[in-house]
C-alpha atoms as a PDB file:
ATOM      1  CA  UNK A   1     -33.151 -15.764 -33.724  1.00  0.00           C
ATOM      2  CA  UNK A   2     -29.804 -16.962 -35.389  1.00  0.00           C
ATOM      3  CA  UNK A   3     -29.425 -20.529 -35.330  1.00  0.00           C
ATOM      4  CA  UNK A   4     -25.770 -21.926 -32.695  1.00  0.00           C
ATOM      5  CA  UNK A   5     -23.038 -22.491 -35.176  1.00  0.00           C
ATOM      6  CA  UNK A   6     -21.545 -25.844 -33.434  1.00  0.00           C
ATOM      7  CA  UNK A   7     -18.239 -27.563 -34.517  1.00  0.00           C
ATOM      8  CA  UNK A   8     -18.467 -31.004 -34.524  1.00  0.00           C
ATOM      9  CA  UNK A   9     -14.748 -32.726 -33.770  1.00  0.00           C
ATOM     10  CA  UNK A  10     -15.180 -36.978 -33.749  1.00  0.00           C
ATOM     11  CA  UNK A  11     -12.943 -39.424 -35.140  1.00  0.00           C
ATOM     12  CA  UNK A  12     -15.287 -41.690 -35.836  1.00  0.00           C
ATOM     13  CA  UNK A  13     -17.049 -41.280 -39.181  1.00  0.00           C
ATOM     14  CA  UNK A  14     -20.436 -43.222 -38.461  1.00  0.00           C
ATOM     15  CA  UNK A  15     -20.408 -41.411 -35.432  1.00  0.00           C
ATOM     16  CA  UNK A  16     -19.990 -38.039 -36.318  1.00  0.00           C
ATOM     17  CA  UNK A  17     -22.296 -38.172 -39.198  1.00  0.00           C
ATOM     18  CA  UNK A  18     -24.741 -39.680 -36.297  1.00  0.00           C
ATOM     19  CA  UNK A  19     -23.903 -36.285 -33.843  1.00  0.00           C
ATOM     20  CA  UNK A  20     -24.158 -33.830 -37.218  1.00  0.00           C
ATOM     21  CA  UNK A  21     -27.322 -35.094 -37.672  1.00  0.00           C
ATOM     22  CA  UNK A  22     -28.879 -35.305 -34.232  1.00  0.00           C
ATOM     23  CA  UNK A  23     -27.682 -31.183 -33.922  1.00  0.00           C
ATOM     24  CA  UNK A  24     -29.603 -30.088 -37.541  1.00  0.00           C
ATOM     25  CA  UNK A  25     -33.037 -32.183 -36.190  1.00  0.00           C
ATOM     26  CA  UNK A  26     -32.391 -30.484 -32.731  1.00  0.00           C
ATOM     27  CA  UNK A  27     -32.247 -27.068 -35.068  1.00  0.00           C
ATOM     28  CA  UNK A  28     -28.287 -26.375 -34.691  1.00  0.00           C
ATOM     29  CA  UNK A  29     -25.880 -25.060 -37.806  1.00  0.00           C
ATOM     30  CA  UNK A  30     -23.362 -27.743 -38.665  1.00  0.00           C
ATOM     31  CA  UNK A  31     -20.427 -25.299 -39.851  1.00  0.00           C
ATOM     32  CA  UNK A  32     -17.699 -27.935 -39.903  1.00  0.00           C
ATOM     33  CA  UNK A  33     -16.115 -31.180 -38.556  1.00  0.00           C
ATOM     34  CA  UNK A  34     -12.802 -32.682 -38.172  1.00  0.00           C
ATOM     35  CA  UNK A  35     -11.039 -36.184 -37.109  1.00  0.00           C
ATOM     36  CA  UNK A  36      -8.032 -34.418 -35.082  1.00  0.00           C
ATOM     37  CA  UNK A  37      -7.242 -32.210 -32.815  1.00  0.00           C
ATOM     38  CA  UNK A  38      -4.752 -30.511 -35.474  1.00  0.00           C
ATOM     39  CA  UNK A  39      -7.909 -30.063 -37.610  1.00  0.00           C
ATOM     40  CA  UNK A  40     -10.322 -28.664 -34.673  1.00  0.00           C
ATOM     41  CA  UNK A  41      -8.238 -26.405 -33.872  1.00  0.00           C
ATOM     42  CA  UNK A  42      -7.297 -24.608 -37.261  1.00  0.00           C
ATOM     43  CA  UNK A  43     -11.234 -25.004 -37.980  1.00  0.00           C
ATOM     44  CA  UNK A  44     -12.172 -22.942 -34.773  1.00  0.00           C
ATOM     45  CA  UNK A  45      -9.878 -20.864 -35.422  1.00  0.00           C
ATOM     46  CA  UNK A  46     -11.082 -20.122 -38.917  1.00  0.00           C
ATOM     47  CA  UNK A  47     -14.438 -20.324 -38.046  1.00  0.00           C
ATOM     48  CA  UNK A  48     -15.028 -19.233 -34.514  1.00  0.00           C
ATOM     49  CA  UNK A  49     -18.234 -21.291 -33.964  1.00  0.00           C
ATOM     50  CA  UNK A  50     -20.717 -20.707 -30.988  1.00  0.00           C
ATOM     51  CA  UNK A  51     -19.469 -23.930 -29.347  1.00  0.00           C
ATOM     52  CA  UNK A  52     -17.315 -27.054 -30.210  1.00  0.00           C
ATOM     53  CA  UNK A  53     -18.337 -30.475 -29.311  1.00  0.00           C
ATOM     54  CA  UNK A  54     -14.891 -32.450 -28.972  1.00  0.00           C
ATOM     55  CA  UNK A  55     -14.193 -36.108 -28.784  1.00  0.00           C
ATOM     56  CA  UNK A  56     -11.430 -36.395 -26.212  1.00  0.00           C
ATOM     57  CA  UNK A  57      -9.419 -39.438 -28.556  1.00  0.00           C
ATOM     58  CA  UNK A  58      -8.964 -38.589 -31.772  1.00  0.00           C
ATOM     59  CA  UNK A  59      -6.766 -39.054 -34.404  1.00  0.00           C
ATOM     60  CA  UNK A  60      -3.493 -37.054 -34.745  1.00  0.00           C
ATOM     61  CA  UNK A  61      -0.647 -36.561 -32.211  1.00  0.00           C
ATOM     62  CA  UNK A  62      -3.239 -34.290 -30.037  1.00  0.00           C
ATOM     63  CA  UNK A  63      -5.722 -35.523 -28.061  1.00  0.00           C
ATOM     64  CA  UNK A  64      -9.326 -33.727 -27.726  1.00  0.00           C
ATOM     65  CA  UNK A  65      -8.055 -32.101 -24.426  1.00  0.00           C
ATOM     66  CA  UNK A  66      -4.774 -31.016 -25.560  1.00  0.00           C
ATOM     67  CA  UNK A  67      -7.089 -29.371 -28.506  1.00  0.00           C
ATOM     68  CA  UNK A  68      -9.259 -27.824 -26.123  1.00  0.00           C
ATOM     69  CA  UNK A  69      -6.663 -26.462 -24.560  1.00  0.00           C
ATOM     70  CA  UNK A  70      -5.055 -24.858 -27.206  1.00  0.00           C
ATOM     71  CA  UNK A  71      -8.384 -23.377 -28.530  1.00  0.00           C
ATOM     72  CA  UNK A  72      -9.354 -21.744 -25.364  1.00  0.00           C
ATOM     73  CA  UNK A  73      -5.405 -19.672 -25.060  1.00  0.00           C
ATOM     74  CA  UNK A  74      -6.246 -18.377 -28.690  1.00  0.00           C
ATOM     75  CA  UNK A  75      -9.817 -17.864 -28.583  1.00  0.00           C
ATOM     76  CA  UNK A  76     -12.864 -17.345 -26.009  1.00  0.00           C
ATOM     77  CA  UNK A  77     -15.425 -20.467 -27.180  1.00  0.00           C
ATOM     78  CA  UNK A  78     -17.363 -22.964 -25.152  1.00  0.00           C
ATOM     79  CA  UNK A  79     -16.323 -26.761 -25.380  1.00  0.00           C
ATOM     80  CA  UNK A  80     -18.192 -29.753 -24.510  1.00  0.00           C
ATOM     81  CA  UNK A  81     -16.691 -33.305 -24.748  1.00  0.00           C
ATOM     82  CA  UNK A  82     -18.052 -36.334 -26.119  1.00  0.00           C
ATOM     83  CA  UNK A  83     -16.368 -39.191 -24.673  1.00  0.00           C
ATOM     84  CA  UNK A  84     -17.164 -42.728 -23.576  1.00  0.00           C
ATOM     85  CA  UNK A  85     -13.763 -42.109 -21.121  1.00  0.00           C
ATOM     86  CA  UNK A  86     -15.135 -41.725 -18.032  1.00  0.00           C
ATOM     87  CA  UNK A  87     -12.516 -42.808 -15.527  1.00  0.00           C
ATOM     88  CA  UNK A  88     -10.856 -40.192 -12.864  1.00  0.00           C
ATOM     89  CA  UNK A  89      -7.624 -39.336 -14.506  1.00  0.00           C
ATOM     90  CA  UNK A  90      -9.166 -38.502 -18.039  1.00  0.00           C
ATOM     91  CA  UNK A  91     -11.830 -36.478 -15.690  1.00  0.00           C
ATOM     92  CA  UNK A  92      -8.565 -34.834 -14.629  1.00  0.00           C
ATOM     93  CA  UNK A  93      -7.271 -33.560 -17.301  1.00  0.00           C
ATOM     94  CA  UNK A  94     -10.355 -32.475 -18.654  1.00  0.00           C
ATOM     95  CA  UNK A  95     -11.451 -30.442 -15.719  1.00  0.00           C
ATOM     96  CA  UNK A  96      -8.046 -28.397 -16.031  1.00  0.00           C
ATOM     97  CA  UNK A  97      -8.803 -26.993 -19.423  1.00  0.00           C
ATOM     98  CA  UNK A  98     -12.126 -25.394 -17.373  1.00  0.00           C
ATOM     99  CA  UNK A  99     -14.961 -27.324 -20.310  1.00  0.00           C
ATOM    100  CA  UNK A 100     -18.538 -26.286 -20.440  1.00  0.00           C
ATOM    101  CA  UNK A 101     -19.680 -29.511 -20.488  1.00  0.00           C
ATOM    102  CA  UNK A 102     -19.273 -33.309 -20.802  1.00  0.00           C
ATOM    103  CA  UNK A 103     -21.571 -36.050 -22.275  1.00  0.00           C
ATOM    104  CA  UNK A 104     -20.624 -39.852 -21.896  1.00  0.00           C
ATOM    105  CA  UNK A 105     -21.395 -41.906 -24.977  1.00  0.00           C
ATOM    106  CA  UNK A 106     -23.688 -43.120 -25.410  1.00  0.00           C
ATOM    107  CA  UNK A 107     -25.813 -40.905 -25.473  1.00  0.00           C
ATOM    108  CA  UNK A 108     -29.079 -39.125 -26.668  1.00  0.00           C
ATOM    109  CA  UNK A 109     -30.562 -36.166 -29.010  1.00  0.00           C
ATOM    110  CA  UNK A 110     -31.746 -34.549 -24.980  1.00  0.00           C
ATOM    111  CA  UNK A 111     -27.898 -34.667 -23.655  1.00  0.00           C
ATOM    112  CA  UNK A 112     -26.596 -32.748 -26.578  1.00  0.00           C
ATOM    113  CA  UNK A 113     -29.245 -30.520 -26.484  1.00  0.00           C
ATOM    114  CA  UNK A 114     -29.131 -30.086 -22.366  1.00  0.00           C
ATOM    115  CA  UNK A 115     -25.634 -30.030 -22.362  1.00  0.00           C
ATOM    116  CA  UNK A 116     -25.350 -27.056 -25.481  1.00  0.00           C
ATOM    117  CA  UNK A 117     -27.625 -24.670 -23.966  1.00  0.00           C
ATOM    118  CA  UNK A 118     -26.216 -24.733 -20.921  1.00  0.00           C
ATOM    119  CA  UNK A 119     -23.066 -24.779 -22.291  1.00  0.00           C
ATOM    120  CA  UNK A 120     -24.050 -21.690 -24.415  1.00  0.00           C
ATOM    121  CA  UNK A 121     -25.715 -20.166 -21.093  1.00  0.00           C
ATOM    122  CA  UNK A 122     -22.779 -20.370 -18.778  1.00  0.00           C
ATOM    123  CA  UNK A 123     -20.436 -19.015 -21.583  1.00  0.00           C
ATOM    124  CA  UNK A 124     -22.901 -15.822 -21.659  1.00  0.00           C
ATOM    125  CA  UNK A 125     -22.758 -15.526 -17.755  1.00  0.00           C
ATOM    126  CA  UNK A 126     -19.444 -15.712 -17.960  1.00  0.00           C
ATOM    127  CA  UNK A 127     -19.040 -13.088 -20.555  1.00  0.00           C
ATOM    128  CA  UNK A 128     -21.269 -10.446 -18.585  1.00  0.00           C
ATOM    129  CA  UNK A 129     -19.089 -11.320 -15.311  1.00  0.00           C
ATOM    130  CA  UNK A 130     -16.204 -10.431 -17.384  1.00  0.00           C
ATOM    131  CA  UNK A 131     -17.720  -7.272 -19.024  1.00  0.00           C
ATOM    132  CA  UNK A 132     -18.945  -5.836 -15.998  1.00  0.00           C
ATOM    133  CA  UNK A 133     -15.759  -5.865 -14.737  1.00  0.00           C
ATOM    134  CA  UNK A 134     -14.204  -4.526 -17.332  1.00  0.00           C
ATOM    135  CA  UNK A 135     -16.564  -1.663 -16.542  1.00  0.00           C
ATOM    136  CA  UNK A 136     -15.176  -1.546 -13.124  1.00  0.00           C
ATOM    137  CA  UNK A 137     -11.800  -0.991 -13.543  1.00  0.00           C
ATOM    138  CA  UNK A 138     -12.797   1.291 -16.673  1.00  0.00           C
ATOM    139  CA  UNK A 139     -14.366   3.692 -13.552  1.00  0.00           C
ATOM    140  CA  UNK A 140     -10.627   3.989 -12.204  1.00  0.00           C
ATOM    141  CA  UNK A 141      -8.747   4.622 -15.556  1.00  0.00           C
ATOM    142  CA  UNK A 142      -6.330   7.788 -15.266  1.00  0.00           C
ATOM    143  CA  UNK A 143      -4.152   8.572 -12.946  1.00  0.00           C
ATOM    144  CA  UNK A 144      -6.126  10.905 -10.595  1.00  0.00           C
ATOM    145  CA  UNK A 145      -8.158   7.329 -10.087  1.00  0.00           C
ATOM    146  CA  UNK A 146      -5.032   5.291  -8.322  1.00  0.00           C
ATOM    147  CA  UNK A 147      -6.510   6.945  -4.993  1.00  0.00           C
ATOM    148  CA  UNK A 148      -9.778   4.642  -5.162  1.00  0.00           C
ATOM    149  CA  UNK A 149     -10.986   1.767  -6.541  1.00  0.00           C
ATOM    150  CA  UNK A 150     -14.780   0.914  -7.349  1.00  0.00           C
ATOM    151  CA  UNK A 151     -16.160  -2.495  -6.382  1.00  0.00           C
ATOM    152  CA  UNK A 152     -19.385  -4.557  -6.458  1.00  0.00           C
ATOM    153  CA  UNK A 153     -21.373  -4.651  -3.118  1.00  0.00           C
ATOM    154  CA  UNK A 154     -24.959  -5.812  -2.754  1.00  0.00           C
ATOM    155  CA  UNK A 155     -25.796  -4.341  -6.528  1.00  0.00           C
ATOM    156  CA  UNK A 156     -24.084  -1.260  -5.411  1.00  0.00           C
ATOM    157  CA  UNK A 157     -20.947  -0.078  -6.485  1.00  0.00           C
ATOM    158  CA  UNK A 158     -18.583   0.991  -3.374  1.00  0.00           C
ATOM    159  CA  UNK A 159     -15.937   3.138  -3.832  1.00  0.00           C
ATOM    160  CA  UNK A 160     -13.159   2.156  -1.636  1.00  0.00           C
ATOM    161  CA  UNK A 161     -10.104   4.051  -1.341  1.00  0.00           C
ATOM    162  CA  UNK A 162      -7.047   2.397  -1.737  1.00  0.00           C
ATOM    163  CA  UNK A 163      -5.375   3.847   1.849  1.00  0.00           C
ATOM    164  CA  UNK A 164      -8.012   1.427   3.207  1.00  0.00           C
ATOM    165  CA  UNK A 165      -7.328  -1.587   1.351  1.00  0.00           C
ATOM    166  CA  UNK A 166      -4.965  -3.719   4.189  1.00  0.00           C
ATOM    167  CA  UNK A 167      -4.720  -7.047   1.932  1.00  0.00           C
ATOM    168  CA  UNK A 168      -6.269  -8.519  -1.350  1.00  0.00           C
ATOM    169  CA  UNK A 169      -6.287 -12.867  -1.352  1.00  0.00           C
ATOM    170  CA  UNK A 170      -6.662 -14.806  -4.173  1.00  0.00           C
ATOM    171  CA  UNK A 171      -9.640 -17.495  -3.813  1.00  0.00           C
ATOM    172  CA  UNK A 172      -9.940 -19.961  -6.899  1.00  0.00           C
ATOM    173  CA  UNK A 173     -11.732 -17.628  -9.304  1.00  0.00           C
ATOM    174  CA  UNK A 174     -12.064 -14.758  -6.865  1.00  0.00           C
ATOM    175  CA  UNK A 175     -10.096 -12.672  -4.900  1.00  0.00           C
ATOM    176  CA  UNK A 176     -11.364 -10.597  -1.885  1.00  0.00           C
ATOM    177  CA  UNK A 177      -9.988  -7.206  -1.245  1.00  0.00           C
ATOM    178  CA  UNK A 178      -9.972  -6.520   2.616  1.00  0.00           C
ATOM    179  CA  UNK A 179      -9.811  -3.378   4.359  1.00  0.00           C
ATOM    180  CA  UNK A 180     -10.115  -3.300   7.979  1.00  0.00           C
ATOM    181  CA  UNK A 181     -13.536  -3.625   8.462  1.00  0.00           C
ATOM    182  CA  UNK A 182     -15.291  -4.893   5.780  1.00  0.00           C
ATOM    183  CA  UNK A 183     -14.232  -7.446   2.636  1.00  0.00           C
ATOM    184  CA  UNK A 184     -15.235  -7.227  -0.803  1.00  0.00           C
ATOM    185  CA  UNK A 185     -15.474 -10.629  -3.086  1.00  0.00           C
ATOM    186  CA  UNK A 186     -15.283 -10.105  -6.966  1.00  0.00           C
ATOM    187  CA  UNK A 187     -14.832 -11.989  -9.948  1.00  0.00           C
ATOM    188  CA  UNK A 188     -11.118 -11.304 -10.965  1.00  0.00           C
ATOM    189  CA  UNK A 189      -7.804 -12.333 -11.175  1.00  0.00           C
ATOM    190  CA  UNK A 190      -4.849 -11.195  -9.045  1.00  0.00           C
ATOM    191  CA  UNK A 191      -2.755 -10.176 -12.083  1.00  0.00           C
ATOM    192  CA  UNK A 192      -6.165  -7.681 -12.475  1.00  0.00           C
ATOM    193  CA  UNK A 193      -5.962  -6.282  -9.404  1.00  0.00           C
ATOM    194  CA  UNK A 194      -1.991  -5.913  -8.825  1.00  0.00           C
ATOM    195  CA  UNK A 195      -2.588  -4.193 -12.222  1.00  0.00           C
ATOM    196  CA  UNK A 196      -5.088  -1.791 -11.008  1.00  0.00           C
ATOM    197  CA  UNK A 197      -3.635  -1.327  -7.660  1.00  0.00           C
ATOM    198  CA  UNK A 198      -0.696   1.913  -7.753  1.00  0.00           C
ATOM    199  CA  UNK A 199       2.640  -0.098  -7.631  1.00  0.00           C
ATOM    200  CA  UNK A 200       4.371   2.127  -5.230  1.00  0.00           C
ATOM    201  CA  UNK A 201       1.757   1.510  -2.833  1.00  0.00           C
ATOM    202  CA  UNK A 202       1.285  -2.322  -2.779  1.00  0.00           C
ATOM    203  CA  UNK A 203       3.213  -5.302  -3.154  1.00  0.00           C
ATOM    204  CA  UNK A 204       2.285  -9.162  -4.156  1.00  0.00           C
ATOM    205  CA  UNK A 205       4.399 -11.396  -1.383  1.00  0.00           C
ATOM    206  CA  UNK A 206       2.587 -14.587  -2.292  1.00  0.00           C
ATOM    207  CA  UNK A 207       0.829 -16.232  -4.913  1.00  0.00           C
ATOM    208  CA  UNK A 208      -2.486 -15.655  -3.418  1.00  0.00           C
ATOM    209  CA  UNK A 209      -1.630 -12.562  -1.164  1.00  0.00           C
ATOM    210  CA  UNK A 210      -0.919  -8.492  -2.297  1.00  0.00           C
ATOM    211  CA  UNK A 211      -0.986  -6.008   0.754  1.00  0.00           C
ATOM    212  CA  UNK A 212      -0.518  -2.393   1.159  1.00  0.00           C
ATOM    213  CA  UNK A 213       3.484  -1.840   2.610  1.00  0.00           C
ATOM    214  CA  UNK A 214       2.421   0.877   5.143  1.00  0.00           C
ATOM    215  CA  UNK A 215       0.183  -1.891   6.406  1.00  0.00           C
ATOM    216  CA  UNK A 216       3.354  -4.024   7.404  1.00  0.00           C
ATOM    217  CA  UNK A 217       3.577  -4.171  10.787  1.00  0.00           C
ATOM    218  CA  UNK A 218       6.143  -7.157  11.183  1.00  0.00           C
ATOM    219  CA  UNK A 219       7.753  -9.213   9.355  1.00  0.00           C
ATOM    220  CA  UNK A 220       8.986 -12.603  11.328  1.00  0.00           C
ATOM    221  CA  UNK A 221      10.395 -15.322   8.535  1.00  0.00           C
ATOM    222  CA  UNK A 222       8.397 -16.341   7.004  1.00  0.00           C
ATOM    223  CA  UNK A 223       5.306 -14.848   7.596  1.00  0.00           C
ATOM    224  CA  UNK A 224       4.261 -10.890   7.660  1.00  0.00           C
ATOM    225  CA  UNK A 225       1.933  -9.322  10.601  1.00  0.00           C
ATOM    226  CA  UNK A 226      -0.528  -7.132   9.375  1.00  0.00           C
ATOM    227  CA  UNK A 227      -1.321  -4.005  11.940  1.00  0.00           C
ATOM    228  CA  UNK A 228      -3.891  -3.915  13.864  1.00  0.00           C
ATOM    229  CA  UNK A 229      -2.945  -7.668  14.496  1.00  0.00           C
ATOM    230  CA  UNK A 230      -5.305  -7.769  10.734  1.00  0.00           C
ATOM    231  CA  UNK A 231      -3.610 -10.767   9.040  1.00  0.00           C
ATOM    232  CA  UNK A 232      -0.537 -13.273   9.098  1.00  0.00           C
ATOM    233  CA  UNK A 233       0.306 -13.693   5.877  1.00  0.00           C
ATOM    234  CA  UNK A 234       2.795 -16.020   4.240  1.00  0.00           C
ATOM    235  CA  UNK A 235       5.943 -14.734   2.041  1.00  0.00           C
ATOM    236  CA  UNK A 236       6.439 -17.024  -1.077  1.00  0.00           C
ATOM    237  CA  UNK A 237       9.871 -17.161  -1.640  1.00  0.00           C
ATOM    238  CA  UNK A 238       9.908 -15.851  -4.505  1.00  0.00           C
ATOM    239  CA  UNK A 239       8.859 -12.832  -3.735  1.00  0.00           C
ATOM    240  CA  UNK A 240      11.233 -12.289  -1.005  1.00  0.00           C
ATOM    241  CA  UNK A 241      13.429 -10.621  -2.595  1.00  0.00           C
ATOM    242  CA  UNK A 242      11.272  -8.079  -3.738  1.00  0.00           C
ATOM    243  CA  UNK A 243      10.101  -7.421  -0.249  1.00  0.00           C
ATOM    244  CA  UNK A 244      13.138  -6.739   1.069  1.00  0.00           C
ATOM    245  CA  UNK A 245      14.242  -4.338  -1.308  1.00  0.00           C
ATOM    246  CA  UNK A 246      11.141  -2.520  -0.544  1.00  0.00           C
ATOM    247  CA  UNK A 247      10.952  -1.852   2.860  1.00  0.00           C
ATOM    248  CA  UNK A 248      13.353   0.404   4.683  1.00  0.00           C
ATOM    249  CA  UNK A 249      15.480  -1.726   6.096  1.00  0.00           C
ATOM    250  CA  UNK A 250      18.361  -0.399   8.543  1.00  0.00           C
END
């Protein structure tokens, strides 16, 4: 089994020498370090390691979460932070740029360890969440597909046909696409789905709602009415002006 290739980013000399050798008892492959987030991030980049463990203050004009950040738009690779910051606003910013892990120093050889493999095993998750959707939507490729849609239900996949589909809302890493009797939860985004979804047919009016225009029963400012009395549903505004050039309006 090939050995984790882990990037080790720490401004502190003593103590990244300390972590580098921790990870090659523990069995891990060292494949480089760096004192700033400038550094980390033109090191992952060149060497696209398994997993980076990043101090959040470094040297440099970035910081470790600015780094992080910057490494995750360009490339798909776990981070963990080392930090002895552990006070709510640097929690903050951390959590935004969505880490796989975070240790608070000091700490020992069983946190990296702990907190790398499950690093490692969420990333993997992840990446079969991803794939397998990416299998989905492969299903409905072509343009005799636009009718239907497959989804994930119970280990099944459903197909639903898109005339069904009344509204599709966006819940933190989810969305759930609702027809009028059943709802469907998957693992997407809503740029995914209004992507997949024929244009002509359906419309985003909100940031977190898309629904089907021959669903629209009313529209009173600023909310639309679903039929079938299905679903109030916000307009952003702006997206109003979309809306309104859509529907027939005399």
């Amino acid at each position: 089994m090939a050995k984790t290739n882990v990037l080790v980013i720490e401004d502190e000399s003593i103590v990244s020498k300390d972590i580098q050798h921790s990870l090659k008892k523990l069995g891990y492959n060292v494949v480089g370090s760096a004192a700033s987030g400038e550094k980390a991030i033109e090191l992952a980049l060149e060497l696209k390691p398994d997993i980076v463990l990043m101090d959040i203050m470094l040297q440099g004009e970035l910081t470790g979460i600015e780094a992080a950040e910057q490494i995750r738009a360009a490339i798909n690779i776990p981070v963990v932070y080392l930090t002895a910051y552990a006070d709510e606003g640097t929690l903050a910013k951390a959590k935004v740029t969505e880490p796989h892990g975070y240790i608070i120093k000091p700490f020992k050889e069983i946190d990296i360890h702990t907190s790398i493999e499950m690093a490692i095993y969420k990333h993997m998750k992840e990446a079969e969440v991803l794939k397998e959707r990416d299998l989905l939507y492969s299903l409905v490729d072509g343009k005799e597909s636009r009718d239907f849609i497959f989804v994930k239900a119970n280990s099944r996949l459903v197909k639903l046909k898109t005339e069904d589909i009344y509204f599709v809302e966006a819940l933190k890493d989810y969305v759930v696409i609702n027809a009028l009797t059943t709802r469907y939860t998957i693992h997407s985004t809503m740029k995914d789905i209004e992507r997949k979804l024929p244009s002509e047919e359906f419309i985003r009016v909100h940031r977190s709602f898309i629904v089907r225009l021959d669903k629209i029963a009313a529209i009173e400012q600023p909310n639309l009415i679903l039929e079938n009395d299905k679903k109030v549903i916000p307009i952003g505004g702006s997206y109003k002006e979309d809306l309104n050039k859509r529907i027939n309006l005399v």
